[in-house]
PDB file of N, CA and C in Angstrom:
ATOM      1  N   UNK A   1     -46.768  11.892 -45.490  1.00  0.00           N
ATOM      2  CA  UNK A   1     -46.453  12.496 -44.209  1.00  0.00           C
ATOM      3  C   UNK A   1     -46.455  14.015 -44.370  1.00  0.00           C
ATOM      4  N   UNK A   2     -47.142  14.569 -43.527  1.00  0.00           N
ATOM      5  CA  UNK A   2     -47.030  16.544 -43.604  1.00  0.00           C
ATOM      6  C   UNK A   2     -45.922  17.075 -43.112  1.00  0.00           C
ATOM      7  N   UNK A   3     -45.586  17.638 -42.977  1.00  0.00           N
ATOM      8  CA  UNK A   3     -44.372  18.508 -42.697  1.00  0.00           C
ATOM      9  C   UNK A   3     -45.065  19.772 -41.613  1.00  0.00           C
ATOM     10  N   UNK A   4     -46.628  19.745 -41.390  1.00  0.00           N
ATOM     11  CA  UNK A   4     -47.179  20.635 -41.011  1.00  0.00           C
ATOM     12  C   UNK A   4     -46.898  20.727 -39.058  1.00  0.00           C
ATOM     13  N   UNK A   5     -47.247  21.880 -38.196  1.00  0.00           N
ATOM     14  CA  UNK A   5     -46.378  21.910 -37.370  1.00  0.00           C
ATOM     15  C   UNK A   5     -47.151  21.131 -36.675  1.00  0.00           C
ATOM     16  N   UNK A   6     -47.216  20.163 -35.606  1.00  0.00           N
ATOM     17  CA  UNK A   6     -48.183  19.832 -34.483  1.00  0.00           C
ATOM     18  C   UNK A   6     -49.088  20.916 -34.290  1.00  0.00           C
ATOM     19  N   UNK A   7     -50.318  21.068 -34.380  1.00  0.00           N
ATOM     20  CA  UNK A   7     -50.980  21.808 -33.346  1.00  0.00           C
ATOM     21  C   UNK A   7     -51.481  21.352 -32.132  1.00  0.00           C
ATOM     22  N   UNK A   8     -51.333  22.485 -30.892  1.00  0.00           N
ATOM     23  CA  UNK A   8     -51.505  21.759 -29.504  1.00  0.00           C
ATOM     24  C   UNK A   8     -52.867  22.251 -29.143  1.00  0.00           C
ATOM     25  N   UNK A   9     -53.775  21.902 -28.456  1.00  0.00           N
ATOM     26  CA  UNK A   9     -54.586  22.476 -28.000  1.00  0.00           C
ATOM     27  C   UNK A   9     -54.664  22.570 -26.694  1.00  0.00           C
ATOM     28  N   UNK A  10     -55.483  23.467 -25.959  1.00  0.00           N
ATOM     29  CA  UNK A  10     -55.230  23.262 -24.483  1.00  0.00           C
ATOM     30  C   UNK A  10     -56.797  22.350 -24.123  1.00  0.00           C
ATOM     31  N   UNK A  11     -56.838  21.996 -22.538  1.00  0.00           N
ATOM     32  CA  UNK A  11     -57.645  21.263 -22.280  1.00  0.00           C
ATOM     33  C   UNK A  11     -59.120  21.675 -21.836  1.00  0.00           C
ATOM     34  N   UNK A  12     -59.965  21.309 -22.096  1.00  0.00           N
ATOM     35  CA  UNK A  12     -61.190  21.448 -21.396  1.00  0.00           C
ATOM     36  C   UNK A  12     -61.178  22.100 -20.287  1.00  0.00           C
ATOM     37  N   UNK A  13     -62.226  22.441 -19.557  1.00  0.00           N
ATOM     38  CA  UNK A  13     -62.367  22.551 -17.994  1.00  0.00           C
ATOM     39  C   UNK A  13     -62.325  21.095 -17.529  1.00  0.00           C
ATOM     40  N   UNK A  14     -62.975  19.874 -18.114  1.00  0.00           N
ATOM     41  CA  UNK A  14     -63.359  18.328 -17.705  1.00  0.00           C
ATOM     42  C   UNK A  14     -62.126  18.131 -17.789  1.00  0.00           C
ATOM     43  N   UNK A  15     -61.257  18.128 -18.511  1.00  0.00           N
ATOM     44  CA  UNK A  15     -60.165  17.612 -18.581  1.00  0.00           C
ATOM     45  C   UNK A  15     -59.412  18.264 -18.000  1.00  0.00           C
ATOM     46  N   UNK A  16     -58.912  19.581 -17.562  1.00  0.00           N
ATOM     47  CA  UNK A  16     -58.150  20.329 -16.967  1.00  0.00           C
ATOM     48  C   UNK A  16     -58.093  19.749 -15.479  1.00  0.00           C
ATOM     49  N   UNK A  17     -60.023  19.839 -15.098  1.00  0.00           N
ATOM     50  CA  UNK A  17     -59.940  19.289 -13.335  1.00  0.00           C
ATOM     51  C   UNK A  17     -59.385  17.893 -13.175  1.00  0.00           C
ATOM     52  N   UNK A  18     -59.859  16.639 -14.235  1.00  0.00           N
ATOM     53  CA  UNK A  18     -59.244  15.426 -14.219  1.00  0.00           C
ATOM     54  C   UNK A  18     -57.755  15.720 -13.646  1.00  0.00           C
ATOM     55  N   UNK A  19     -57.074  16.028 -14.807  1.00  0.00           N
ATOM     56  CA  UNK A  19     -55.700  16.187 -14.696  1.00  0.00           C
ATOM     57  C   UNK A  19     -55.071  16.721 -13.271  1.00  0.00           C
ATOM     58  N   UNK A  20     -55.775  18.075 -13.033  1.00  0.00           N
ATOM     59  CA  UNK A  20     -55.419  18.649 -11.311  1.00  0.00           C
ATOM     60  C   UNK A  20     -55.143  17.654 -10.687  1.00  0.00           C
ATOM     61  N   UNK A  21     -56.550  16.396 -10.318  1.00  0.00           N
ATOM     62  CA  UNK A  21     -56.774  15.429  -9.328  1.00  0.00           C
ATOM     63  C   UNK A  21     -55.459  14.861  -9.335  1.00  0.00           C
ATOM     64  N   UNK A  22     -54.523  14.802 -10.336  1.00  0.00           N
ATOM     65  CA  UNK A  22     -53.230  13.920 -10.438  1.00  0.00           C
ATOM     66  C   UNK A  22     -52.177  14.483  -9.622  1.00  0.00           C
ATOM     67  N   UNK A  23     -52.508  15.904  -9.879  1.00  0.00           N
ATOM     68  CA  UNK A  23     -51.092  16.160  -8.930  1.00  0.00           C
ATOM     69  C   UNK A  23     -50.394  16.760  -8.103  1.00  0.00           C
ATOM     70  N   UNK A  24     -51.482  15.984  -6.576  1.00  0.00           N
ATOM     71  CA  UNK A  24     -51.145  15.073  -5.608  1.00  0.00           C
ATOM     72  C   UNK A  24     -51.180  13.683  -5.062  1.00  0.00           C
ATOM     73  N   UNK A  25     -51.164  13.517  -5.992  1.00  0.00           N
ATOM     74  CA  UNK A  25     -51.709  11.525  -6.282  1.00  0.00           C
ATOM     75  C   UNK A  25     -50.059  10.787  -6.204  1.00  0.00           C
ATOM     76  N   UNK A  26     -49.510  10.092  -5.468  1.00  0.00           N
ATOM     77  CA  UNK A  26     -48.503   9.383  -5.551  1.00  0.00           C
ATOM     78  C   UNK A  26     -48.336   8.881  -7.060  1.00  0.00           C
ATOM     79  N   UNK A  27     -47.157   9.439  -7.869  1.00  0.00           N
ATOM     80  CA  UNK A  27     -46.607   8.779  -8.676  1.00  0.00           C
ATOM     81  C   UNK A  27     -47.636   9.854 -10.107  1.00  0.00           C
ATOM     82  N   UNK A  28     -48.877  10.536  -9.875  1.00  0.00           N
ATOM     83  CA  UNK A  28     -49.466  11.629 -10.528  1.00  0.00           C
ATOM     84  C   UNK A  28     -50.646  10.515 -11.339  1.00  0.00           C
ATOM     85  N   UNK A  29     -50.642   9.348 -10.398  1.00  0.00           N
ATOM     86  CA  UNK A  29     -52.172   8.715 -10.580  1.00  0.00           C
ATOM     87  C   UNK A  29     -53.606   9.785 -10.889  1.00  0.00           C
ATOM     88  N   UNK A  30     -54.295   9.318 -11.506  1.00  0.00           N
ATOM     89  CA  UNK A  30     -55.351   9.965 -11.969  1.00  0.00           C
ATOM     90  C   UNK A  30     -56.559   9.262 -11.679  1.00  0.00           C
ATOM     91  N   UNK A  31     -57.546   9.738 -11.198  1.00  0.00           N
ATOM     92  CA  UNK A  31     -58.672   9.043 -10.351  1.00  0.00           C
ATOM     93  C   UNK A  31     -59.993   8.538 -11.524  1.00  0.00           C
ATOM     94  N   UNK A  32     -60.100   7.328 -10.909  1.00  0.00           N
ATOM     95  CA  UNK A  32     -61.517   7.067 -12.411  1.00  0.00           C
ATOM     96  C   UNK A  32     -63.062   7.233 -11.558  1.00  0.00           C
ATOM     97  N   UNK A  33     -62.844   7.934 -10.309  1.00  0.00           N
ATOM     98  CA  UNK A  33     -64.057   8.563 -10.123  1.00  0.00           C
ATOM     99  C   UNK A  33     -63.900  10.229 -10.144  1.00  0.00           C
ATOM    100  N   UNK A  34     -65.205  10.983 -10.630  1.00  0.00           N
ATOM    101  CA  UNK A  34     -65.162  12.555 -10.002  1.00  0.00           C
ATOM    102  C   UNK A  34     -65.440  12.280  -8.384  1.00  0.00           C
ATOM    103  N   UNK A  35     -65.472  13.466  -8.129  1.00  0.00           N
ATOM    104  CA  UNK A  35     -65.716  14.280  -6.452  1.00  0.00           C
ATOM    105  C   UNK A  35     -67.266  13.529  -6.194  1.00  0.00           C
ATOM    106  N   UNK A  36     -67.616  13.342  -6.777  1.00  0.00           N
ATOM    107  CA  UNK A  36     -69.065  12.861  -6.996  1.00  0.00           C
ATOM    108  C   UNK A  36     -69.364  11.618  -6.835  1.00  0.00           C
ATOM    109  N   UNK A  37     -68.294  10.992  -7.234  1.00  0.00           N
ATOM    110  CA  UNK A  37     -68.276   9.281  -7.156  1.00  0.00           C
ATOM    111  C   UNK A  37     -68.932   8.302  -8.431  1.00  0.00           C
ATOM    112  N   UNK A  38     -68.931   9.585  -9.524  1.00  0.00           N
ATOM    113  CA  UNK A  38     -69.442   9.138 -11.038  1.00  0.00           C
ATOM    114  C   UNK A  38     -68.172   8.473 -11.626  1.00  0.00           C
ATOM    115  N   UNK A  39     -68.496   7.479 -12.233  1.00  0.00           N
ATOM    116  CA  UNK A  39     -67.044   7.109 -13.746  1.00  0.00           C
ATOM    117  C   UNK A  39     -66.372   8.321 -14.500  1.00  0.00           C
ATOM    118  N   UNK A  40     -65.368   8.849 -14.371  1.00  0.00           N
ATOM    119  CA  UNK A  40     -64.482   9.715 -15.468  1.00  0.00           C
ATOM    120  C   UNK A  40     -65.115   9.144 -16.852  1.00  0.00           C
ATOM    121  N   UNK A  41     -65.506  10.242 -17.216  1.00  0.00           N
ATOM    122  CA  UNK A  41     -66.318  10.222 -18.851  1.00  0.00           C
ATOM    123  C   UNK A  41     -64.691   9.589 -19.460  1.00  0.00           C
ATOM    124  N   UNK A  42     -64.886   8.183 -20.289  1.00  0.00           N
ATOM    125  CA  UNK A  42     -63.483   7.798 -20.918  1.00  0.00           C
ATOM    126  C   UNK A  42     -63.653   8.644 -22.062  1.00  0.00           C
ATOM    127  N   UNK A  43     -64.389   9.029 -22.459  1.00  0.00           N
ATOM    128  CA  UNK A  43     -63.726  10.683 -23.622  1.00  0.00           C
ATOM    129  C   UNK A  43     -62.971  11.552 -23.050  1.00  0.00           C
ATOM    130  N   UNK A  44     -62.992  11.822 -22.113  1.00  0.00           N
ATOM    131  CA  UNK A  44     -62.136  12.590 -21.362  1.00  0.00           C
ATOM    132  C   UNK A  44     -60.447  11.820 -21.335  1.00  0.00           C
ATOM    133  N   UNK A  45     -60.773  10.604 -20.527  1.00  0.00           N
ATOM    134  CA  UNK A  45     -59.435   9.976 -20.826  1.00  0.00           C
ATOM    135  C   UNK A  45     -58.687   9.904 -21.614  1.00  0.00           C
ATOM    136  N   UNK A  46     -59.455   9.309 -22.913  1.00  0.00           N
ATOM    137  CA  UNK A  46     -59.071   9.498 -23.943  1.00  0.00           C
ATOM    138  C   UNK A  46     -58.312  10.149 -24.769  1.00  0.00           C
ATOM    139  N   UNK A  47     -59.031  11.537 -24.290  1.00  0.00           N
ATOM    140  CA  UNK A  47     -58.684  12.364 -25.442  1.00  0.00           C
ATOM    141  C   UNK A  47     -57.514  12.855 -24.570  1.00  0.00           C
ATOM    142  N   UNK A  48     -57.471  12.951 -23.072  1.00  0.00           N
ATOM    143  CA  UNK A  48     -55.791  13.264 -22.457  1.00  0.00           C
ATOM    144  C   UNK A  48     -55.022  12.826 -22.989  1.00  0.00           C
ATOM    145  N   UNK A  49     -55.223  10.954 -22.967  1.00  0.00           N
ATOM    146  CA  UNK A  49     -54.131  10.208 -23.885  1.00  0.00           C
ATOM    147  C   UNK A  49     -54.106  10.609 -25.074  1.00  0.00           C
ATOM    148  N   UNK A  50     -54.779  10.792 -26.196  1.00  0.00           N
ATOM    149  CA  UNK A  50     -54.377  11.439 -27.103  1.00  0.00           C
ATOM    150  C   UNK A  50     -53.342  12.684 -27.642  1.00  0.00           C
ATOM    151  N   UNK A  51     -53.897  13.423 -26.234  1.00  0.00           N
ATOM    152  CA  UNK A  51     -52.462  14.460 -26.300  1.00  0.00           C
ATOM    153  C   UNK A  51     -51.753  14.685 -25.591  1.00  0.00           C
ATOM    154  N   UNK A  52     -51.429  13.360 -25.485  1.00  0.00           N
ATOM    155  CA  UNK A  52     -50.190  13.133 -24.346  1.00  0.00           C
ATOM    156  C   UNK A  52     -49.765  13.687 -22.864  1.00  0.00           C
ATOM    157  N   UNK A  53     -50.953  14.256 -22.168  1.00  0.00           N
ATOM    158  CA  UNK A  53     -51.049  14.934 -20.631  1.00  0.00           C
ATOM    159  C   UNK A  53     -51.115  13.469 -20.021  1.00  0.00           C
ATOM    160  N   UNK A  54     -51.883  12.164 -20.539  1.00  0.00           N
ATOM    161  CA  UNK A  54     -51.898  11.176 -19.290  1.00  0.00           C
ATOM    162  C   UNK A  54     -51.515   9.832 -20.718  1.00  0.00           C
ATOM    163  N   UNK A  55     -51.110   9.072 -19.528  1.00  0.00           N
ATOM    164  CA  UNK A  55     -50.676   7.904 -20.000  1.00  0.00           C
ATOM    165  C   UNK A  55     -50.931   6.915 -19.191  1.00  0.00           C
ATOM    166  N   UNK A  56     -51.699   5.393 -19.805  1.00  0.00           N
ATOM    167  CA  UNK A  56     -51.767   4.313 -19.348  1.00  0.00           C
ATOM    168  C   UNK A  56     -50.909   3.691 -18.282  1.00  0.00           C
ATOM    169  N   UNK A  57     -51.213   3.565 -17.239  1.00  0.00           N
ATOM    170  CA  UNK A  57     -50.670   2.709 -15.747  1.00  0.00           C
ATOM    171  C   UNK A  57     -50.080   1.605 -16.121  1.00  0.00           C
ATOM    172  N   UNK A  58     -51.330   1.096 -15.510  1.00  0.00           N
ATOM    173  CA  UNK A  58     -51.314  -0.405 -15.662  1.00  0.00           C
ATOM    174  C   UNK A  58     -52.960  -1.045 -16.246  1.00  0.00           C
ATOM    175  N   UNK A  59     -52.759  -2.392 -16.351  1.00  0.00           N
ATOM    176  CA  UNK A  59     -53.883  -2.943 -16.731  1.00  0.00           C
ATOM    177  C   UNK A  59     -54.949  -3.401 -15.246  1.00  0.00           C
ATOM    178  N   UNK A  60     -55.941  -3.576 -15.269  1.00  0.00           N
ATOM    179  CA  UNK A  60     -56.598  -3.889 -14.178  1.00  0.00           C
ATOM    180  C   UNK A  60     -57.306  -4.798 -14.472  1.00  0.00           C
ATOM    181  N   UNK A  61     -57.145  -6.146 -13.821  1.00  0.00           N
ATOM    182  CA  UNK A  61     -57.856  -7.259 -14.467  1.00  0.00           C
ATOM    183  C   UNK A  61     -58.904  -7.323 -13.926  1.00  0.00           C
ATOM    184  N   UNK A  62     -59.838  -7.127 -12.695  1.00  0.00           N
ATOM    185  CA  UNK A  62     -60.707  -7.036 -12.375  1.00  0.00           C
ATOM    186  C   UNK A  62     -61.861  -6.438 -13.209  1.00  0.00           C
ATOM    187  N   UNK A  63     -61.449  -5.162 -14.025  1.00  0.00           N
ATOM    188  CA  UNK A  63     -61.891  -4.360 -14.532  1.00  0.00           C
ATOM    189  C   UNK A  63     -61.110  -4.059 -15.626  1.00  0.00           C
ATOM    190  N   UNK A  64     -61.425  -4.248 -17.143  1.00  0.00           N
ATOM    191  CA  UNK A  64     -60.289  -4.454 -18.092  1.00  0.00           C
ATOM    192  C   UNK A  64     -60.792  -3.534 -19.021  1.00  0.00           C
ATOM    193  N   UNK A  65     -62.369  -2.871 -18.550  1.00  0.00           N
ATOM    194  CA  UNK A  65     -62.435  -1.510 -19.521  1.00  0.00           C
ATOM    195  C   UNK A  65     -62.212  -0.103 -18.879  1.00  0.00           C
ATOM    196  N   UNK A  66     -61.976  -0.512 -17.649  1.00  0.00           N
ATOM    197  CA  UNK A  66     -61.189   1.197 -16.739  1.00  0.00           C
ATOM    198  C   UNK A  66     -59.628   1.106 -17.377  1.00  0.00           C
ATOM    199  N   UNK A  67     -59.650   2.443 -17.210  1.00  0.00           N
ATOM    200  CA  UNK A  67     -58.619   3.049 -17.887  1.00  0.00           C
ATOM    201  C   UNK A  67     -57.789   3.623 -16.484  1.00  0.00           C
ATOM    202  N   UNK A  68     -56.547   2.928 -16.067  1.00  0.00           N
ATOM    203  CA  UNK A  68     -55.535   3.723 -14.820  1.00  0.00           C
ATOM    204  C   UNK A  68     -54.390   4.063 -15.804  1.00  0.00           C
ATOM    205  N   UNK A  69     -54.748   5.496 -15.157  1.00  0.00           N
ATOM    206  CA  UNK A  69     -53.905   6.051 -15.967  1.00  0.00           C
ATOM    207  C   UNK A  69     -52.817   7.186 -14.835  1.00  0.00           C
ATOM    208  N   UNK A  70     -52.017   8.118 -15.453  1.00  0.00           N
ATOM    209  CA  UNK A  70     -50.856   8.369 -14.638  1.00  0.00           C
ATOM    210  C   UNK A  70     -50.660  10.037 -15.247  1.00  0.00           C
ATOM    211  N   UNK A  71     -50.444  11.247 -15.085  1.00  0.00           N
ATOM    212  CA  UNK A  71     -50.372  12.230 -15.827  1.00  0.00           C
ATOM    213  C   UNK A  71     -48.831  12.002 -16.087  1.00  0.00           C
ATOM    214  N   UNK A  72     -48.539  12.401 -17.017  1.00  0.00           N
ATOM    215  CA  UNK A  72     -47.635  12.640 -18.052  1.00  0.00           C
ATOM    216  C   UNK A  72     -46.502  14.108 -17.691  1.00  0.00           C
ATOM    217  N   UNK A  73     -45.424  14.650 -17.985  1.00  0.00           N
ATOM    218  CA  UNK A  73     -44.574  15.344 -18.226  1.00  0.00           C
ATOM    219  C   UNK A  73     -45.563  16.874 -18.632  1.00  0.00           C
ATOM    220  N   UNK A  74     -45.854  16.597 -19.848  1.00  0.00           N
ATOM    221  CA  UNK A  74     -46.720  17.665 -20.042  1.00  0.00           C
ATOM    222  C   UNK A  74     -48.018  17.950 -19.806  1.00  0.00           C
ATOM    223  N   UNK A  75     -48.826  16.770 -19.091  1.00  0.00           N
ATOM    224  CA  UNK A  75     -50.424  16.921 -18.521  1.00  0.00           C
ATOM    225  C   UNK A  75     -50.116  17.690 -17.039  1.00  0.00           C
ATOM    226  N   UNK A  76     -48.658  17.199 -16.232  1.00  0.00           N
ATOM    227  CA  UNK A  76     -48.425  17.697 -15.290  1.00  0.00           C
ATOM    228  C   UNK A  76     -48.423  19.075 -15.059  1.00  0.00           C
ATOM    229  N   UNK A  77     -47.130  19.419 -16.229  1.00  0.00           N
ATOM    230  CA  UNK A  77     -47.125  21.042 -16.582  1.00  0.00           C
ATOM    231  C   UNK A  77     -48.666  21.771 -16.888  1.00  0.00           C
ATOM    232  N   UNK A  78     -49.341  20.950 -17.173  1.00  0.00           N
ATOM    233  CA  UNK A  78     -50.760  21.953 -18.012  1.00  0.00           C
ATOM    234  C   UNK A  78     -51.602  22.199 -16.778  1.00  0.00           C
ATOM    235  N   UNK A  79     -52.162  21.148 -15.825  1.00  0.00           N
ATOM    236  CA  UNK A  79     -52.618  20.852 -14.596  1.00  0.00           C
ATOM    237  C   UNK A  79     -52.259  22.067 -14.005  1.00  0.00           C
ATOM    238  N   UNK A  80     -51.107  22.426 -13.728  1.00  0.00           N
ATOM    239  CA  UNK A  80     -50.169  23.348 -12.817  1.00  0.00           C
ATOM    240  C   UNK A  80     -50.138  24.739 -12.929  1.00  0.00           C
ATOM    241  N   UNK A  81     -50.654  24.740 -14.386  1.00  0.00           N
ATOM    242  CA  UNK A  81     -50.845  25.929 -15.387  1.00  0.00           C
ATOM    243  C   UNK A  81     -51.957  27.024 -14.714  1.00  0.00           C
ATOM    244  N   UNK A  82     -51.825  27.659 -14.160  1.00  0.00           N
ATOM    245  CA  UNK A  82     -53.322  28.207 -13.983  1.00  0.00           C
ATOM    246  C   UNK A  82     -53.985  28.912 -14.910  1.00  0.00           C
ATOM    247  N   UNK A  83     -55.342  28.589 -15.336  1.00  0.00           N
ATOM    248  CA  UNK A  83     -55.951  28.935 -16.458  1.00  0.00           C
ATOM    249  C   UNK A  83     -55.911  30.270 -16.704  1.00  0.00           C
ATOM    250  N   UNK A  84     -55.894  30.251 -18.062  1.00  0.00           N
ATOM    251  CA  UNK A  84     -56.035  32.225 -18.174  1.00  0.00           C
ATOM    252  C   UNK A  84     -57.060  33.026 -18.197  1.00  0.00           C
ATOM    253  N   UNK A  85     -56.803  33.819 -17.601  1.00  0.00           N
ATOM    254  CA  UNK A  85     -58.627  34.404 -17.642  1.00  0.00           C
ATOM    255  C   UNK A  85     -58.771  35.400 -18.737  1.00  0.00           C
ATOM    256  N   UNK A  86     -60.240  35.333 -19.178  1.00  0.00           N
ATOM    257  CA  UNK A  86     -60.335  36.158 -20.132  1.00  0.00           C
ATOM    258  C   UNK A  86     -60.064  37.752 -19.774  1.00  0.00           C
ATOM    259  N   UNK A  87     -59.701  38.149 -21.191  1.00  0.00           N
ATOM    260  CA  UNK A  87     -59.501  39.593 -21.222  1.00  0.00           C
ATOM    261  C   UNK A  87     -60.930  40.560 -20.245  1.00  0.00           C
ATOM    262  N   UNK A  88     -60.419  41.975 -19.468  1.00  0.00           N
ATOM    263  CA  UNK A  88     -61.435  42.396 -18.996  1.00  0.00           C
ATOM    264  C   UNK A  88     -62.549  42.954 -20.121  1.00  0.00           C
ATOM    265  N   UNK A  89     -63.564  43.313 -19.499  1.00  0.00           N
ATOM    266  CA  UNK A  89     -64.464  43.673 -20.874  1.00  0.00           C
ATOM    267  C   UNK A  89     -63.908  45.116 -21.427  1.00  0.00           C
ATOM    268  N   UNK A  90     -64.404  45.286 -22.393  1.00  0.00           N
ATOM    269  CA  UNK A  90     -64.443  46.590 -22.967  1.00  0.00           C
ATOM    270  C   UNK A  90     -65.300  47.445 -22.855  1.00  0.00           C
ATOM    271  N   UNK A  91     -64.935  48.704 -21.791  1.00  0.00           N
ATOM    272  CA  UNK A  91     -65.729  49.534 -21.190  1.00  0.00           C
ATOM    273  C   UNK A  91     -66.175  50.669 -22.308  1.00  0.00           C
ATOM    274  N   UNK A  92     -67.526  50.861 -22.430  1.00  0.00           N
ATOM    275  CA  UNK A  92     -67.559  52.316 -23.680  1.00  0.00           C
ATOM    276  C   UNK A  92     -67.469  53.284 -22.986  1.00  0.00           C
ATOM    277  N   UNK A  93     -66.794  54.405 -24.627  1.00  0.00           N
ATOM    278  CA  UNK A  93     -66.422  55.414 -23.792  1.00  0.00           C
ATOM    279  C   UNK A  93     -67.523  56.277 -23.441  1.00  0.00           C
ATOM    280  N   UNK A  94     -67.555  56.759 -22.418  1.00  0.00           N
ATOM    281  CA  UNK A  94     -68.633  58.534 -21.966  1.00  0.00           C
ATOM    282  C   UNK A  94     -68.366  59.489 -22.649  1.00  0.00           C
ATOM    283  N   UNK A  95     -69.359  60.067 -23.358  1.00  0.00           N
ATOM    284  CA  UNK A  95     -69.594  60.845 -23.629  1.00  0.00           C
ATOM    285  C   UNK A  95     -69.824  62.299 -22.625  1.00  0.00           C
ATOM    286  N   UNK A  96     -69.189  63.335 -23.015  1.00  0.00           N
ATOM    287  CA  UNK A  96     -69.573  64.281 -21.590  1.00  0.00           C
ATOM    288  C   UNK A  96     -71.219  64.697 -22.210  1.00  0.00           C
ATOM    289  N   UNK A  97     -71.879  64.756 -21.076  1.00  0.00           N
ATOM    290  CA  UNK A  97     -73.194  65.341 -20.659  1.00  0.00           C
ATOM    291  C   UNK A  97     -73.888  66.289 -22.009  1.00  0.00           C
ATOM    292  N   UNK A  98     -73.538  66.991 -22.617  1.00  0.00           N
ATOM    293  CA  UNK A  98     -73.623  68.149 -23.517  1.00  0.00           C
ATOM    294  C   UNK A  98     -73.010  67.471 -25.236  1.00  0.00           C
ATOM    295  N   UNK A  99     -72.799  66.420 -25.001  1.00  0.00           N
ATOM    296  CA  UNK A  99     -72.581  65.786 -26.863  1.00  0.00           C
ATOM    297  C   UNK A  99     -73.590  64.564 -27.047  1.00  0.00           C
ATOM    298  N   UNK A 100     -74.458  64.897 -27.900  1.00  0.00           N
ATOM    299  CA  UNK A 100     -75.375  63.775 -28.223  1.00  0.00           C
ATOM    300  C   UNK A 100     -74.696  62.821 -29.212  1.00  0.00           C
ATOM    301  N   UNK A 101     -74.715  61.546 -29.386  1.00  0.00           N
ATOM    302  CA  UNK A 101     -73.856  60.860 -29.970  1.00  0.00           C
ATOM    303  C   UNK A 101     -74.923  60.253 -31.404  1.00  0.00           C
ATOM    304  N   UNK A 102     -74.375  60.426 -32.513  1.00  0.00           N
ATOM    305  CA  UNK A 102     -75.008  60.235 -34.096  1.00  0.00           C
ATOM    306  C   UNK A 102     -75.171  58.774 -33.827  1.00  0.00           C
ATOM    307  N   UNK A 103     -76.685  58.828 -33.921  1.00  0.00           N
ATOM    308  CA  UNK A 103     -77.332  57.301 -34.551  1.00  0.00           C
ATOM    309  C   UNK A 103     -77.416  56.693 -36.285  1.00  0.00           C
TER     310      UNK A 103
END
């Protein structure tokens, strides 16, 4: 056993929007179609469940390889999170008019 600390990672964009869809979903249900009406890539699922943002529903007997799943305590918090945006760029500096700059 390691003693080493958890590392967390944050989520995808795929996984970030999944997660959103949850929460306004009664109970923070998570949808197994996109906006599109495609299957949720189950790598995606997956790997939520893996780090604990979503967790297994229920079973669906109709369909016993879809995955209903529910966001989680901390998938909720991450969802809610608004992403960070990258740093602005780094502007170079000007030179005034009259200094040629060493190549």
């Amino acid at each position: 056993m390691s003693d080493a600390p958890e590392v967390r990672k944050l989520p995808t964009a795929a996984q970030r929007a999944w997660l959103k869809r949850g929460l306004d979903e009664p109970g923070g249900k998570l949808p197994l179609f996109d906006g599109d009406g495609r299957q949720v890539d189950p790598r995606t699922i997956r790997a939520c469940i893996d780090q604990g943002w979503a967790e297994p529903w229920y079973h669906n007997p109709l369909k016993p390889d879809w995955l209903v799943c529910k966001l989680t305590e901390r998938g909720r918090a991450l969802a809610g999170r608004p992403k960070r945006s990258p740093p602005p760029p780094k502007r170079e500096r000007q030179l005034p008019s009259n200094v040629t700059p060493i190549r």
